[in-house]
Protein backbone atom coordinates (compact mmCIF):
# COMPACT_ATOMS: atom_id res chain seq x y z
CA UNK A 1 0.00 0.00 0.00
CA UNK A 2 2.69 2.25 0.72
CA UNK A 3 5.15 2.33 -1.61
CA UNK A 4 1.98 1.92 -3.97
CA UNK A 5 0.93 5.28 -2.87
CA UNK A 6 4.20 6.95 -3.23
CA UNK A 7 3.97 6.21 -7.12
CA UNK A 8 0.25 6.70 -7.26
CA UNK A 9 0.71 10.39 -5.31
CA UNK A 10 4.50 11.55 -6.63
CA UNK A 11 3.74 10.42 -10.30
CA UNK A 12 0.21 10.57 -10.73
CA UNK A 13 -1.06 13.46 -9.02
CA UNK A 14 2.21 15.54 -8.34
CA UNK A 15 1.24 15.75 -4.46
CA UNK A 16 4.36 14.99 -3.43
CA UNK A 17 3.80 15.45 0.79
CA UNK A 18 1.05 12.59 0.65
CA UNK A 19 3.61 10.50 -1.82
CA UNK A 20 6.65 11.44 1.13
CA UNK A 21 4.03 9.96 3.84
CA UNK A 22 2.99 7.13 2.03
CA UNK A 23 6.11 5.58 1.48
CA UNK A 24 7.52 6.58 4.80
CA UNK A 25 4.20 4.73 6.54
CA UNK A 26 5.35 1.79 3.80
CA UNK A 27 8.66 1.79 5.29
CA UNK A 28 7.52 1.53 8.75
CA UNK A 29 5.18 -1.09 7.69
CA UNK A 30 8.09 -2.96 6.46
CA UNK A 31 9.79 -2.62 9.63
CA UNK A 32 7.29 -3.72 11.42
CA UNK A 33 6.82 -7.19 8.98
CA UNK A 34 10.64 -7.37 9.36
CA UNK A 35 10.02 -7.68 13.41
CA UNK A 36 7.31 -9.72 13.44
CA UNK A 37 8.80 -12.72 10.62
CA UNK A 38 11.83 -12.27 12.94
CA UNK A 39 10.28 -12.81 16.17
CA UNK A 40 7.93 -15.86 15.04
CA UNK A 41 11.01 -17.72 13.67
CA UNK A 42 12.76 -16.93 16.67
CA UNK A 43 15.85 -15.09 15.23
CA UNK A 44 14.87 -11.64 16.72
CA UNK A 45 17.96 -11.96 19.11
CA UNK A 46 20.56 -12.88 16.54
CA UNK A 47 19.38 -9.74 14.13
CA UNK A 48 19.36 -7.58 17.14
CA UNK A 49 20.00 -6.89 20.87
CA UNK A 50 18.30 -4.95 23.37
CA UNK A 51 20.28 -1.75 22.66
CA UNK A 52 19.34 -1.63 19.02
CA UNK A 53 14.99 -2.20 19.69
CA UNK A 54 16.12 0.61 22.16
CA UNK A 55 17.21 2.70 19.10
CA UNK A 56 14.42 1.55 17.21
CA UNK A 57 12.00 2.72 20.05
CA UNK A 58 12.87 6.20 20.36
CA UNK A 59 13.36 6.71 16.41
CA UNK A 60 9.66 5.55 16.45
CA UNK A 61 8.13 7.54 18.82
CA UNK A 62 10.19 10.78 17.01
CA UNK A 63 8.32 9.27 13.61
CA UNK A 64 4.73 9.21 15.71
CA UNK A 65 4.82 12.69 17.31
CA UNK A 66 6.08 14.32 13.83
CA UNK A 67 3.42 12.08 11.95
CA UNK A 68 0.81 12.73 14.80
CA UNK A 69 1.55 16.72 14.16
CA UNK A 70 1.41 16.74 10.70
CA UNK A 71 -2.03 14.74 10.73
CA UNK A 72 -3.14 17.04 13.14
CA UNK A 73 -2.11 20.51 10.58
CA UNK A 74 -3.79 18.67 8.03
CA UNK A 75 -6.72 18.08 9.57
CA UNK A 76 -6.67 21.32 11.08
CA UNK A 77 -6.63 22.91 7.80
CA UNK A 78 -9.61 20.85 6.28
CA UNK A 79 -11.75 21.62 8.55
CA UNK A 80 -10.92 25.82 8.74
CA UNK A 81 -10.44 26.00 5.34
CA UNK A 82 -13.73 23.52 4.25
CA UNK A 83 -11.23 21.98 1.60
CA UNK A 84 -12.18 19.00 -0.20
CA UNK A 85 -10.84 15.98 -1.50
CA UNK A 86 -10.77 17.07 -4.67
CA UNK A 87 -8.33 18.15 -6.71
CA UNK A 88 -5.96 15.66 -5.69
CA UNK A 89 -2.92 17.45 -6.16
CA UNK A 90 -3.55 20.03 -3.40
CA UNK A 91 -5.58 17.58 -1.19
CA UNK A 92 -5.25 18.31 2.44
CA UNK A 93 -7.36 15.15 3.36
CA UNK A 94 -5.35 12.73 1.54
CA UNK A 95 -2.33 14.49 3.21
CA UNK A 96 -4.32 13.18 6.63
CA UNK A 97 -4.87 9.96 5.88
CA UNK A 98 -1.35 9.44 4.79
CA UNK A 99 -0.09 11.18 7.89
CA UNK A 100 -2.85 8.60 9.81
CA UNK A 101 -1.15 5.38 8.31
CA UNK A 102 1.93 7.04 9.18
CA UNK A 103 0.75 7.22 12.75
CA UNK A 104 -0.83 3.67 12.79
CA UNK A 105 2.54 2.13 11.34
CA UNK A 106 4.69 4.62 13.82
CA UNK A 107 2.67 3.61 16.77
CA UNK A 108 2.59 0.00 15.88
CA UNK A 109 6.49 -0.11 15.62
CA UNK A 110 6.53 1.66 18.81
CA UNK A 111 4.40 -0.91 20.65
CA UNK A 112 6.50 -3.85 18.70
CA UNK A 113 9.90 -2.86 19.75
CA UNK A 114 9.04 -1.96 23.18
CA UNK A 115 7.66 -5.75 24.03
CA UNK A 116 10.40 -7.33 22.01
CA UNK A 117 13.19 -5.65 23.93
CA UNK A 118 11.53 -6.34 27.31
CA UNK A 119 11.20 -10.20 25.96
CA UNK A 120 15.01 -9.88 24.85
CA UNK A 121 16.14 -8.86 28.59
CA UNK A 122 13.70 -11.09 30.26
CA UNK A 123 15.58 -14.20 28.51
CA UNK A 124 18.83 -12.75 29.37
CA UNK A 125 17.78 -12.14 32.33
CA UNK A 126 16.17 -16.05 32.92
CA UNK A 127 19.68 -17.27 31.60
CA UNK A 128 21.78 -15.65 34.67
CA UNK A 129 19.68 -17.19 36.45
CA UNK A 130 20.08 -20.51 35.42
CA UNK A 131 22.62 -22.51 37.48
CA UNK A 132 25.33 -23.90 35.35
């Protein structure tokens, strides 16, 4: 969807800040699937450590407040302005919905690397524990 959207908005309809979001959501999105394939297989731990989801984490939560601003603008500016959707080029609601998805991916990523890192030092943690 998202890197379908970045053609669909950059070449298409020349609205270039809805293509940016798109395929920034499709890259989080991405992330996310890369997290998820990794932790079901079990080989979260030998892509990353604890200090990495960390990293991960905060770059996230950045991504999410900038997101959740620009959604807010957006929005903000549809409903002062009574824009609609159309033309598509200048379209302050498609700009939302791609800052939205950017939000949904953003917070998703936030939630994912926050429980995988806690599962990452709970094993380490379980191993110390074990006696030799």
């Amino acid at each position: 969807m998202g890197l379908a959207g970045f053609f669909v908005f950059n070449f298409t309809f020349s609205n270039y800040q809805a293509g940016f979001l798109a395929g920034f959501s499709g890259l989080l999105s991405a992330v996310c699937l890369h997290l998820a394939f990794l932790h079901h297989y079990d080989r979260l731990t030998a892509w990353y450590t604890p200090i990495i989801m960390r990293r991960i984490t905060i770059f996230a939560t950045v991504m999410l407040l900038v997101c959740l601003t620009l959604m807010v603008w957006y929005l903000y500016s549809v409903v002062s302005k009574h824009q609609g959707f159309y033309p598509v080029e200048t379209s302050n609601p498609a700009r939302a919905v791609m800052s939205f998805l950017c939000v949904k991916w953003a917070g998703s990523l936030v939630y994912l690397s926050v429980v995988h890192r806690r599962g990452m030092l709970a094993n380490a943690y379980q191993n110390l524990e074990q006696p030799a």
